[in-house]
PDB file of N, CA and C in Angstrom:
ATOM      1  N   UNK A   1       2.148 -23.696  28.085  1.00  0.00           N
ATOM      2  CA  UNK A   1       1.166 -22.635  27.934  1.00  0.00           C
ATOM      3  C   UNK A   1       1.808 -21.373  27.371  1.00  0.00           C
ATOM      4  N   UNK A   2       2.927 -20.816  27.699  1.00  0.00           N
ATOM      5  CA  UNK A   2       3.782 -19.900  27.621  1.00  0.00           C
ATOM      6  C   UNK A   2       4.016 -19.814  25.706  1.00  0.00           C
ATOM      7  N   UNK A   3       4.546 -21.175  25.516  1.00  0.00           N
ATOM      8  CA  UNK A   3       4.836 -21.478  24.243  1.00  0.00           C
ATOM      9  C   UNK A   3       3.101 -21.502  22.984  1.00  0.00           C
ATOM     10  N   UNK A   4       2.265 -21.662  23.716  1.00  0.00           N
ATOM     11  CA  UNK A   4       1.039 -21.357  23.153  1.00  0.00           C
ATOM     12  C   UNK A   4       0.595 -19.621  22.942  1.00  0.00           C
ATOM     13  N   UNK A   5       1.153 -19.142  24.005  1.00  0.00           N
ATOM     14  CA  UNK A   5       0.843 -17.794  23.953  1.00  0.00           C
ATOM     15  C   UNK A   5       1.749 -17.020  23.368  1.00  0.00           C
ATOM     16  N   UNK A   6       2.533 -17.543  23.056  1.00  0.00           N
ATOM     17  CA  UNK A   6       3.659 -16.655  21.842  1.00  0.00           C
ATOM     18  C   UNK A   6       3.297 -17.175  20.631  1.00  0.00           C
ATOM     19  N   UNK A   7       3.132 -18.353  20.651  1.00  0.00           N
ATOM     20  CA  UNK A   7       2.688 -18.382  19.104  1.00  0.00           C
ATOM     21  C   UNK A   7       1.408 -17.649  18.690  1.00  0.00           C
ATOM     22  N   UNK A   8       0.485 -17.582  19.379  1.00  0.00           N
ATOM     23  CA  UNK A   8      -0.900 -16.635  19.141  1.00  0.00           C
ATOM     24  C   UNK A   8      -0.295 -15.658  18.964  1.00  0.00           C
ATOM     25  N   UNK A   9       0.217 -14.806  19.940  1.00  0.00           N
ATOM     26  CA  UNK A   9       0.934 -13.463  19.522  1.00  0.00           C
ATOM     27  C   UNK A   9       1.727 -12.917  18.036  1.00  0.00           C
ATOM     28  N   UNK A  10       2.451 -13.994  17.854  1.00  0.00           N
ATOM     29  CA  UNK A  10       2.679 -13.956  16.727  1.00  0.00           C
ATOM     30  C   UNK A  10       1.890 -13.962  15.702  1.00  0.00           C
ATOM     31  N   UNK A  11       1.429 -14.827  15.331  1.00  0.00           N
ATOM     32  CA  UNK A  11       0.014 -15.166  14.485  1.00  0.00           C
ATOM     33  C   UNK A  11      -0.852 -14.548  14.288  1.00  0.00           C
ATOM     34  N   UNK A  12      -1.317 -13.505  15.343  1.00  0.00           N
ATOM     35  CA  UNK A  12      -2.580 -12.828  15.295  1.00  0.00           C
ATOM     36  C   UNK A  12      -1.806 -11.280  14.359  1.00  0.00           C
ATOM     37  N   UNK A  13      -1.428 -10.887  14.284  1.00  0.00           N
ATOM     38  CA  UNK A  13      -0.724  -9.781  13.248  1.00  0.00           C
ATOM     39  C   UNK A  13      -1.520 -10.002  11.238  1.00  0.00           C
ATOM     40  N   UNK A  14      -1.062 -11.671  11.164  1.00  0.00           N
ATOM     41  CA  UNK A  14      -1.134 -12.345  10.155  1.00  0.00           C
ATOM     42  C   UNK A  14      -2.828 -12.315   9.390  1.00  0.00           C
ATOM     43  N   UNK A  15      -3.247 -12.782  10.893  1.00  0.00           N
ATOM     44  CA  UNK A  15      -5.014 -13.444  10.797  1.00  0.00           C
ATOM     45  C   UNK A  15      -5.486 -12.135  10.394  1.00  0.00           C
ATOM     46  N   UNK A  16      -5.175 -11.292  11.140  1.00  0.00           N
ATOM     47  CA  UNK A  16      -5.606  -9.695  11.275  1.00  0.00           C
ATOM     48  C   UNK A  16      -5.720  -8.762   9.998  1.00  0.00           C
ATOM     49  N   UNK A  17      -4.561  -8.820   9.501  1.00  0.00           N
ATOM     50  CA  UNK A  17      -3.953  -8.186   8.197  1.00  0.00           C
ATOM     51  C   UNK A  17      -3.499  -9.145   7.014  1.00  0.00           C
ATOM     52  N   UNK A  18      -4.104 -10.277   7.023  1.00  0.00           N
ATOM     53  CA  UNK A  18      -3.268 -11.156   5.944  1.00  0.00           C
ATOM     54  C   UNK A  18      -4.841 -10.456   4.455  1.00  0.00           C
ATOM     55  N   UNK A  19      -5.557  -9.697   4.855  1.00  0.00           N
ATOM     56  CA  UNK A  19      -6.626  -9.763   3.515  1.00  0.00           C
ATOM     57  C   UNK A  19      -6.319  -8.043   3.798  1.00  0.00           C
ATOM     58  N   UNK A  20      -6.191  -7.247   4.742  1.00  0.00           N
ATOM     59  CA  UNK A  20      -6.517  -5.918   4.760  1.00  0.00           C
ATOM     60  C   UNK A  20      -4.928  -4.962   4.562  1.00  0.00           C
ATOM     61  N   UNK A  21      -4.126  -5.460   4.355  1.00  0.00           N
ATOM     62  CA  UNK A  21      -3.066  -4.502   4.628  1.00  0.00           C
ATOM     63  C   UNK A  21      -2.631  -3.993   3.225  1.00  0.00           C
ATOM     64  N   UNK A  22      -2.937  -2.610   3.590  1.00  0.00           N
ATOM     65  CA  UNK A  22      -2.458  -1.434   2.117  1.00  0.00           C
ATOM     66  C   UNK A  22      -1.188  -1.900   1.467  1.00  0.00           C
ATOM     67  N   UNK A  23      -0.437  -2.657   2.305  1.00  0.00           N
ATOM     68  CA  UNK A  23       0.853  -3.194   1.368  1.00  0.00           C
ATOM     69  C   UNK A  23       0.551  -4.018   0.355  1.00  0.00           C
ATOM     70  N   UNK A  24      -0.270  -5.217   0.778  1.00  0.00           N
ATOM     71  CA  UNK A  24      -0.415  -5.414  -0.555  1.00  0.00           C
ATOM     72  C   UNK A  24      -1.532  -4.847  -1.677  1.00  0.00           C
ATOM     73  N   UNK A  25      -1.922  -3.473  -1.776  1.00  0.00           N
ATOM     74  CA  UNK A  25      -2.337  -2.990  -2.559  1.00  0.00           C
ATOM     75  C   UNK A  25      -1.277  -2.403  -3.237  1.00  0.00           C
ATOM     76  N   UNK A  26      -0.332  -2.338  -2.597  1.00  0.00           N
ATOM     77  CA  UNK A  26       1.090  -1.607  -3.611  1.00  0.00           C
ATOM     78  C   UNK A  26       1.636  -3.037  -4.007  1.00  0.00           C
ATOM     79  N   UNK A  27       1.519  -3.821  -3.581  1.00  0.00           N
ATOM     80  CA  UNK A  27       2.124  -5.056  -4.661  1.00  0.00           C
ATOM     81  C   UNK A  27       1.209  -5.148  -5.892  1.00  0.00           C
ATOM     82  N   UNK A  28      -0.126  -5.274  -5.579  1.00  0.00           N
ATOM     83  CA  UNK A  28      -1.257  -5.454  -6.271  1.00  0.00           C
ATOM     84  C   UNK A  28      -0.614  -4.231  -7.878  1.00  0.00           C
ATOM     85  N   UNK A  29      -0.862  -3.315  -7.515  1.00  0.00           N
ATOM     86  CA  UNK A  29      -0.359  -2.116  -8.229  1.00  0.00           C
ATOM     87  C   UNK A  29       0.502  -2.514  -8.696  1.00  0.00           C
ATOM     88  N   UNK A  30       1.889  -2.779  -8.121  1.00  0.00           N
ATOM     89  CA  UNK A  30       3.310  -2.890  -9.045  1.00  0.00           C
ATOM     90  C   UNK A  30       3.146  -4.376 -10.048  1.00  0.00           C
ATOM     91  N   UNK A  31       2.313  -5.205  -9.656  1.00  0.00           N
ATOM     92  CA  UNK A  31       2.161  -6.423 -10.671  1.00  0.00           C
ATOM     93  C   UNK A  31       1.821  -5.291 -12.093  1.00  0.00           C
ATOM     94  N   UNK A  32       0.667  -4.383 -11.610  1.00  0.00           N
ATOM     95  CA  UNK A  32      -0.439  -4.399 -12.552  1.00  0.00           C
ATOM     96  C   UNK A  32       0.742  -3.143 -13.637  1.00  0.00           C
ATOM     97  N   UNK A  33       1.423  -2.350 -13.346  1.00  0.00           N
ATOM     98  CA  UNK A  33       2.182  -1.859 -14.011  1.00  0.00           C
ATOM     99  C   UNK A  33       3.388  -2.417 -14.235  1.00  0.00           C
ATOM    100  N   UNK A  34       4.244  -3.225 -13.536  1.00  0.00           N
ATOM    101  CA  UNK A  34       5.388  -3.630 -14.313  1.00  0.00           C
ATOM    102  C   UNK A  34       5.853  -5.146 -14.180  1.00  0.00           C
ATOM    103  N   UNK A  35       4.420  -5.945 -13.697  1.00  0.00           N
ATOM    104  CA  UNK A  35       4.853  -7.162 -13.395  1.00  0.00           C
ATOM    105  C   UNK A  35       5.832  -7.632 -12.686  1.00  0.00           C
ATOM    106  N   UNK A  36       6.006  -7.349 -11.230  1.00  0.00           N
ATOM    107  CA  UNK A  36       6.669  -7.431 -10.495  1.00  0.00           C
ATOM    108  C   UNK A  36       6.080  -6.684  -9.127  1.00  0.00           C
ATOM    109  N   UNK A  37       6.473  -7.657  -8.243  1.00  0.00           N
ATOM    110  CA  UNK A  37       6.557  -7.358  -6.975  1.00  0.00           C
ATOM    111  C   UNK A  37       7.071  -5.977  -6.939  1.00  0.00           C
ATOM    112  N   UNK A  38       6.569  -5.910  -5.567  1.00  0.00           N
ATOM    113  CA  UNK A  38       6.728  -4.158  -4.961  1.00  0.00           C
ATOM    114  C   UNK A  38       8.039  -4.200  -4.450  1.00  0.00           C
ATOM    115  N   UNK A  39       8.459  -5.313  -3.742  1.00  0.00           N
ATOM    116  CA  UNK A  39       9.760  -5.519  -2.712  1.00  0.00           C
ATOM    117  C   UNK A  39      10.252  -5.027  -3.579  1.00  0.00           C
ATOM    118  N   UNK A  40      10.705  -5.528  -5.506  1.00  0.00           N
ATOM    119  CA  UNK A  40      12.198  -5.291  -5.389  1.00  0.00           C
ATOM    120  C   UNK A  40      12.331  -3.945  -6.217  1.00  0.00           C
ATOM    121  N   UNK A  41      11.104  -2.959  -5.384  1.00  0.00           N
ATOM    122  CA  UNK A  41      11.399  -1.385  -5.574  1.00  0.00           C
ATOM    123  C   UNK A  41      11.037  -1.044  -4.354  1.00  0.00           C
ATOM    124  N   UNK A  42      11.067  -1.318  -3.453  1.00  0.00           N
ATOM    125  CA  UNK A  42      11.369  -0.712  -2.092  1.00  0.00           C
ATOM    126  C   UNK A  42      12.117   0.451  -2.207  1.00  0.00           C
ATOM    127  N   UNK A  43      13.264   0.799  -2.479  1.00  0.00           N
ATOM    128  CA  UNK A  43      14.412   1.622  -1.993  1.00  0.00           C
ATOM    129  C   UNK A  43      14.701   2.002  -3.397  1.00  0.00           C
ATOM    130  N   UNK A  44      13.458   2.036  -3.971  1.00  0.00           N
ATOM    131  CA  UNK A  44      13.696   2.740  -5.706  1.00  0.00           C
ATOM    132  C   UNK A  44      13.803   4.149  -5.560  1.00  0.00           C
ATOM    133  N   UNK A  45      14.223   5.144  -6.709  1.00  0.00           N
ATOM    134  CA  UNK A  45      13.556   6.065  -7.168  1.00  0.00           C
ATOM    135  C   UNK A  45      13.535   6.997  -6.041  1.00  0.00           C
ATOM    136  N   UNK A  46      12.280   8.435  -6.182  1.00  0.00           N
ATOM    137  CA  UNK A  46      12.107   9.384  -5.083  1.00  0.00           C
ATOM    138  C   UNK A  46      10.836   8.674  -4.159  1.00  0.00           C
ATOM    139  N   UNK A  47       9.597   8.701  -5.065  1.00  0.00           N
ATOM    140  CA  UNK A  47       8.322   8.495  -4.533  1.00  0.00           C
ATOM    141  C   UNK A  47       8.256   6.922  -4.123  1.00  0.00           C
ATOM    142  N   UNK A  48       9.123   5.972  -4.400  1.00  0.00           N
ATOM    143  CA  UNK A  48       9.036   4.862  -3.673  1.00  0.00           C
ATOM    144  C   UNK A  48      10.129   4.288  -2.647  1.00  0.00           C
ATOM    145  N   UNK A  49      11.060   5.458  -2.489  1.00  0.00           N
ATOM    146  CA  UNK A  49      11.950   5.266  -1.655  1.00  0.00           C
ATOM    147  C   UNK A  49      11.398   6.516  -0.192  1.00  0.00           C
ATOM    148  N   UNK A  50      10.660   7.577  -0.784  1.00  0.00           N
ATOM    149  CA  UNK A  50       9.729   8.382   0.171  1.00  0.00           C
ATOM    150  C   UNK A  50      10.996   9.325   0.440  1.00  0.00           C
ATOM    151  N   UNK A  51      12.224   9.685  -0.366  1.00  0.00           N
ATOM    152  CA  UNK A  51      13.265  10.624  -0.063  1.00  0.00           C
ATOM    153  C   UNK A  51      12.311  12.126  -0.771  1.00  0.00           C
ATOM    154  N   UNK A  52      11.578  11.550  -2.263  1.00  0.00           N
ATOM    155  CA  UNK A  52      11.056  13.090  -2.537  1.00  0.00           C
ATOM    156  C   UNK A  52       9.982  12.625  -3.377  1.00  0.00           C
ATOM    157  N   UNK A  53       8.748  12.490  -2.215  1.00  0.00           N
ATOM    158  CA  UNK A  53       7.024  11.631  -3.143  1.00  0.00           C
ATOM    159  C   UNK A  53       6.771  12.294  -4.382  1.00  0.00           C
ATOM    160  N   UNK A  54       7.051  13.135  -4.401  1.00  0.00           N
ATOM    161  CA  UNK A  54       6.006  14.133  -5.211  1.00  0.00           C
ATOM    162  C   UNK A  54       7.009  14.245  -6.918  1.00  0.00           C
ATOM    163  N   UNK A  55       8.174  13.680  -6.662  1.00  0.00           N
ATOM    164  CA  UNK A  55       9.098  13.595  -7.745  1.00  0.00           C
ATOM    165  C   UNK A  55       8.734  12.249  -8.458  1.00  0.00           C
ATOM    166  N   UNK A  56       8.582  11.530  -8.801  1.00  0.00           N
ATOM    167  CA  UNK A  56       8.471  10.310  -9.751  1.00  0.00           C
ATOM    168  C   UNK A  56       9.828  10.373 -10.596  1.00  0.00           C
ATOM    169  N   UNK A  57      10.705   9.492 -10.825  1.00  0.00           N
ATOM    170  CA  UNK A  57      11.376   9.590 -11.691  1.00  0.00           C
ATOM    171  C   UNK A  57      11.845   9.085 -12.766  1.00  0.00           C
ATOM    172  N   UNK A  58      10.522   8.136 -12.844  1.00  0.00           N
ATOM    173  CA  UNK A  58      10.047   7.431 -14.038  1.00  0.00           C
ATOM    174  C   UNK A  58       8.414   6.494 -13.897  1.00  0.00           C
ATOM    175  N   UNK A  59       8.052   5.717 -14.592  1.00  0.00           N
ATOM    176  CA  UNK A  59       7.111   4.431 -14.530  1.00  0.00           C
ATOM    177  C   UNK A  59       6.835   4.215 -13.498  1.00  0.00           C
ATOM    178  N   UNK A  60       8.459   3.400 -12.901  1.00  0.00           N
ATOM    179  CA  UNK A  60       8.029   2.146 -11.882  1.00  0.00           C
ATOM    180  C   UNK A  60       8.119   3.413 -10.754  1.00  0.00           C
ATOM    181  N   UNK A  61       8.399   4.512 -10.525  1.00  0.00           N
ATOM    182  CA  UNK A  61       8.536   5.452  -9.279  1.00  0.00           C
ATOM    183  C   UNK A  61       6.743   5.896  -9.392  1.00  0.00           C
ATOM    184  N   UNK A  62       6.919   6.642 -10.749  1.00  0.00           N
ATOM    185  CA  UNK A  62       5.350   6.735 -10.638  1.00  0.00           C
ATOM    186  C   UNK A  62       3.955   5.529 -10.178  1.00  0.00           C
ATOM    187  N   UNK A  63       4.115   4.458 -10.223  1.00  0.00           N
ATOM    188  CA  UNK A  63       3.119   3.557  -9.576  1.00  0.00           C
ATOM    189  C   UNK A  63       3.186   3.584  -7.836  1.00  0.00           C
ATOM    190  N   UNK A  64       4.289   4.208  -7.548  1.00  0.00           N
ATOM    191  CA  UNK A  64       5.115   4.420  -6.125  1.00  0.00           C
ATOM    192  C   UNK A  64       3.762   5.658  -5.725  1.00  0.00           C
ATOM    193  N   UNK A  65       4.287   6.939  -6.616  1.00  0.00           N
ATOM    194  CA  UNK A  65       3.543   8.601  -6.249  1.00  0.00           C
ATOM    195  C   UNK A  65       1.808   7.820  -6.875  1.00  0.00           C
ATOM    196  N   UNK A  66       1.516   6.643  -7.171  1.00  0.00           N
ATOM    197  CA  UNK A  66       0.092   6.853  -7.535  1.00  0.00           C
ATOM    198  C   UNK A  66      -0.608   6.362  -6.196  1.00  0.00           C
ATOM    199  N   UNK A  67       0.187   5.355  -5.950  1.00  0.00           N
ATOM    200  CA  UNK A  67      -0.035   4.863  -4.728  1.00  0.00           C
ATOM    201  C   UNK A  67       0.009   5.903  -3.223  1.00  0.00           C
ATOM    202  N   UNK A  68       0.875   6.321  -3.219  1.00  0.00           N
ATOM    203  CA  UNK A  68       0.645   7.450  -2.439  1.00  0.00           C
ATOM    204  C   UNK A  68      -0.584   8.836  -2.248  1.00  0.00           C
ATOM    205  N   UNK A  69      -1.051   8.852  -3.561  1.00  0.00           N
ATOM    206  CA  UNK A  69      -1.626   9.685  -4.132  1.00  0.00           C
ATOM    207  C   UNK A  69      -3.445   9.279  -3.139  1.00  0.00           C
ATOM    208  N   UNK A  70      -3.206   8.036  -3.409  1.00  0.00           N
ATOM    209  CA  UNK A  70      -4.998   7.299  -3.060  1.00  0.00           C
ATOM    210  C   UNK A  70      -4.804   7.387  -1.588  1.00  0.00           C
ATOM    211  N   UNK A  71      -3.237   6.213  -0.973  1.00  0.00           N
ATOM    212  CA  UNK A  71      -3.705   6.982   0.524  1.00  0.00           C
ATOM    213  C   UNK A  71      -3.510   7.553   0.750  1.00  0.00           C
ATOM    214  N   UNK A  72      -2.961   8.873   0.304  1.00  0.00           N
ATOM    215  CA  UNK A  72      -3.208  10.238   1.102  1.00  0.00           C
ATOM    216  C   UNK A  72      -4.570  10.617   1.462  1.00  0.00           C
ATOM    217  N   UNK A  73      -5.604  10.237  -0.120  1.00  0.00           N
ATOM    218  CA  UNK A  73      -6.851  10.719  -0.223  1.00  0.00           C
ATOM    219  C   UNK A  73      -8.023  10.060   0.681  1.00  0.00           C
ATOM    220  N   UNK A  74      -7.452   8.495   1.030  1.00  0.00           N
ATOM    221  CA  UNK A  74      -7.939   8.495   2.448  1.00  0.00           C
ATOM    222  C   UNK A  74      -7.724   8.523   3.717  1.00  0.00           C
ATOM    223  N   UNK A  75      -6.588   8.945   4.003  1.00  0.00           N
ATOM    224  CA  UNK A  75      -6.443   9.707   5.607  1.00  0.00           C
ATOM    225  C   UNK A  75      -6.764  11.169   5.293  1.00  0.00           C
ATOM    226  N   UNK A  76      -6.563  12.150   4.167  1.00  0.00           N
ATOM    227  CA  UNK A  76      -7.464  12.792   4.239  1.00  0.00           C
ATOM    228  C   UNK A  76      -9.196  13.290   4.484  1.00  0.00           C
ATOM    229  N   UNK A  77      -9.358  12.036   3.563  1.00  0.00           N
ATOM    230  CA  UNK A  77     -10.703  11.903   3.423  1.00  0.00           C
ATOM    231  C   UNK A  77     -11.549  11.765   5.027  1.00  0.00           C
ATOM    232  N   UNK A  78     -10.528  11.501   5.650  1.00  0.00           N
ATOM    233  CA  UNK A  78     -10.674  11.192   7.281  1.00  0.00           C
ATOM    234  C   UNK A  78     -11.942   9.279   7.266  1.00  0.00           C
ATOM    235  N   UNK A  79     -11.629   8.694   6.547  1.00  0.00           N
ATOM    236  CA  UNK A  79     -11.931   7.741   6.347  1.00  0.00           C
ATOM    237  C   UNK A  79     -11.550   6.715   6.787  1.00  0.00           C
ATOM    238  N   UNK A  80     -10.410   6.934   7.152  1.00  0.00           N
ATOM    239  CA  UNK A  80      -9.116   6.266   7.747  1.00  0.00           C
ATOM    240  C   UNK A  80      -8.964   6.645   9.160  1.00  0.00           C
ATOM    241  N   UNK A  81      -9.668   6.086  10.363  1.00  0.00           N
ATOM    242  CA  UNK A  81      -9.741   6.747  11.243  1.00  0.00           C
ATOM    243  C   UNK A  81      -8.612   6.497  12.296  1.00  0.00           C
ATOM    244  N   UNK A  82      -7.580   5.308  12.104  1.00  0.00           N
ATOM    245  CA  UNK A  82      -6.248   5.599  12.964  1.00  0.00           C
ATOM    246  C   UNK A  82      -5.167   5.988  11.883  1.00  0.00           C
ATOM    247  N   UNK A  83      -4.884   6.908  12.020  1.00  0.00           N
ATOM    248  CA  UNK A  83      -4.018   7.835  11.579  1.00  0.00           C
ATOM    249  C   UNK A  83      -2.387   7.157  11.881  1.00  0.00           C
ATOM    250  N   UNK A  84      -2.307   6.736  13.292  1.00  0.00           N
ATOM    251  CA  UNK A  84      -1.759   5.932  13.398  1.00  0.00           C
ATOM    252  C   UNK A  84      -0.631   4.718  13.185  1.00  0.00           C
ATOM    253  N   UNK A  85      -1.731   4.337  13.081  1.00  0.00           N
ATOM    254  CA  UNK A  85      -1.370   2.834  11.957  1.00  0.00           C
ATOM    255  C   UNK A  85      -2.670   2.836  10.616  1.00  0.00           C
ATOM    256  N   UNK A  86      -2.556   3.861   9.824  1.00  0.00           N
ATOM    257  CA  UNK A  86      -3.056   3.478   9.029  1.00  0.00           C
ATOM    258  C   UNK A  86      -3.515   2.425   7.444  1.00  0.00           C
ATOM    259  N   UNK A  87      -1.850   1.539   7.592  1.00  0.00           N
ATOM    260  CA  UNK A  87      -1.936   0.693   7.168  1.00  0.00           C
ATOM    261  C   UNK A  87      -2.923  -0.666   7.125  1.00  0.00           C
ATOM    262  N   UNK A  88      -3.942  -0.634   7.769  1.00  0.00           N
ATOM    263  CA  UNK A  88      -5.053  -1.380   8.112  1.00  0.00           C
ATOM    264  C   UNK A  88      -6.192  -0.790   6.913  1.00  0.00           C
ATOM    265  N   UNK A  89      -5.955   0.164   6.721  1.00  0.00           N
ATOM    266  CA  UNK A  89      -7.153   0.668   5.612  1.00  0.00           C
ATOM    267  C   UNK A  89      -6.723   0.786   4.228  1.00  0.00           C
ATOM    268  N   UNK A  90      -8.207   0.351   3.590  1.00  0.00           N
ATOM    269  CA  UNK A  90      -8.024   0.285   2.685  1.00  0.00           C
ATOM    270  C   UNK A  90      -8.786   1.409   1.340  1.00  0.00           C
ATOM    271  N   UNK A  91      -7.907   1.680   0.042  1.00  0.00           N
ATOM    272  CA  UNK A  91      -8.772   2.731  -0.714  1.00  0.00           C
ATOM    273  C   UNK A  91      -9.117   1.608  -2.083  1.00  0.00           C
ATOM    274  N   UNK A  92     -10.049   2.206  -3.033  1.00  0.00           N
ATOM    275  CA  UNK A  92     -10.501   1.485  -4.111  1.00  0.00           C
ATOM    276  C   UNK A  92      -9.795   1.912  -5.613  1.00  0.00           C
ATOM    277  N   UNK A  93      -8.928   1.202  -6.142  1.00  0.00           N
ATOM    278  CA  UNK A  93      -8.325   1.020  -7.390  1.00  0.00           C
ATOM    279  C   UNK A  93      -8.517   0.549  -8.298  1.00  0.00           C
ATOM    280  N   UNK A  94      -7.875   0.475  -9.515  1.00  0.00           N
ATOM    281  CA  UNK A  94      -8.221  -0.149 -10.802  1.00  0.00           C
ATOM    282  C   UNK A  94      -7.226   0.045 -11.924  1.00  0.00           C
ATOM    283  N   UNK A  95      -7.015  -1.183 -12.366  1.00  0.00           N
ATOM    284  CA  UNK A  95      -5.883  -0.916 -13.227  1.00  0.00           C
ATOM    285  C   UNK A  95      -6.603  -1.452 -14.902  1.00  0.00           C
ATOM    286  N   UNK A  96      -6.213  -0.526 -15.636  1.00  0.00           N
ATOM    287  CA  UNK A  96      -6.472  -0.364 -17.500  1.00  0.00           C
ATOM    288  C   UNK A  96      -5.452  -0.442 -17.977  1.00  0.00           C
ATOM    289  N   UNK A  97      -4.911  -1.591 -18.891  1.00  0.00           N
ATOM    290  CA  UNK A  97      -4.032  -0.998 -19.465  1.00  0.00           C
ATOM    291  C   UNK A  97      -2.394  -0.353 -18.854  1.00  0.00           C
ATOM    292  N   UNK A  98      -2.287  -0.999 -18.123  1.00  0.00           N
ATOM    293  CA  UNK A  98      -0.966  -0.783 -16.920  1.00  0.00           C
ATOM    294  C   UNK A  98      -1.031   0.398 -16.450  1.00  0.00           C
ATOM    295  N   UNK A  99      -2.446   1.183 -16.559  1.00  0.00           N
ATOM    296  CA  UNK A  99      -2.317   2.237 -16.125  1.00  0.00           C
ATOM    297  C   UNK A  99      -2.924   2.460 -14.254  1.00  0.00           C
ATOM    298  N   UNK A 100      -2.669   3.060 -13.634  1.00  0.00           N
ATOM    299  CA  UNK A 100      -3.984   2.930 -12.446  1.00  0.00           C
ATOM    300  C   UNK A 100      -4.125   4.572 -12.343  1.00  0.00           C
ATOM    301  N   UNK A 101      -5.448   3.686 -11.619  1.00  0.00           N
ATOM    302  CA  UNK A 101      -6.148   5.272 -10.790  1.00  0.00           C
ATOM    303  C   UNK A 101      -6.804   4.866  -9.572  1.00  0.00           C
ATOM    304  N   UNK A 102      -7.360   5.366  -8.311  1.00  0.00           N
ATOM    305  CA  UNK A 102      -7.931   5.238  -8.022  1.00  0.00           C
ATOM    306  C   UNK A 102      -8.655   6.000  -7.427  1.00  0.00           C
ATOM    307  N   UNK A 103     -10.181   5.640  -6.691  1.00  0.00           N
ATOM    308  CA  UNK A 103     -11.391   6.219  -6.730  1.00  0.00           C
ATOM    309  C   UNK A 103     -11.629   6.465  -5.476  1.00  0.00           C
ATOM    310  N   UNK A 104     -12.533   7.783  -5.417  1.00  0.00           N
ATOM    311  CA  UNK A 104     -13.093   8.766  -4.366  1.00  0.00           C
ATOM    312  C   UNK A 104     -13.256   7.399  -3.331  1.00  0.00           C
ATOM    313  N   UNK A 105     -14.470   6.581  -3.641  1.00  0.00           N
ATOM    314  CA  UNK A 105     -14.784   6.046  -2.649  1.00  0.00           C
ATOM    315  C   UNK A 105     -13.795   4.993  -2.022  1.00  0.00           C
ATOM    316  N   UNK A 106     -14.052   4.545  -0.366  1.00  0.00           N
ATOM    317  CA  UNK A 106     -12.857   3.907   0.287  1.00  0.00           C
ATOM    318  C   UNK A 106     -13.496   2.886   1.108  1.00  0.00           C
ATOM    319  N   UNK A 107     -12.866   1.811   1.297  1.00  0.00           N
ATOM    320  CA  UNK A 107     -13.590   0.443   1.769  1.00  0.00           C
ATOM    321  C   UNK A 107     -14.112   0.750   2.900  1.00  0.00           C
TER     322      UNK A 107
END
């Protein structure tokens, strides 16, 4: 039983967040500008290493500060109501042209 209830524990993180988690909207993003996963800019740059957001220090940093840019605008927006852990929420994007933006409104 013990061994049943750790595996749920585990698992339920997955079930929970495997469609909703803002991370992969920053993967989503880094495909859409440089074809590539987000991982292997983790520890990039200013704005995707989070040493200085507001600096970009190129492209792949800037898809970092754009991303930042939307959720700020919804935990501002107070839309995002655990502050928390706000990684559970989600904002609305769109990519043109390797470019993104995204929009006022939030899921």
């Amino acid at each position: 039983m013990l061994i049943y209830l750790a595996f749920f524990a585990l698992m339920l993180p997955q079930v929970l967040c495997s469609s909703c988690n803002v991370l992969y909207q920053l993967d989503d993003m880094s495909y859409c500008r440089m074809d590539k996963p987000f991982d292997a800019y983790r520890y990039y740059g200013c704005s995707c290493s989070g040493m200085a957001p507001d600096k970009p220090i190129d492209g792949i940093d800037k898809c970092c500060q754009e991303h930042n840019k939307c959720y700020d605008g919804l935990i501002i927006s107070k839309r995002c109501q655990n502050s928390n852990s706000p990684y559970f929420c989600l904002y609305k994007w769109e990519c043109f042209n390797s470019e993104l933006s995204c929009h006022s409104e939030f899921f």
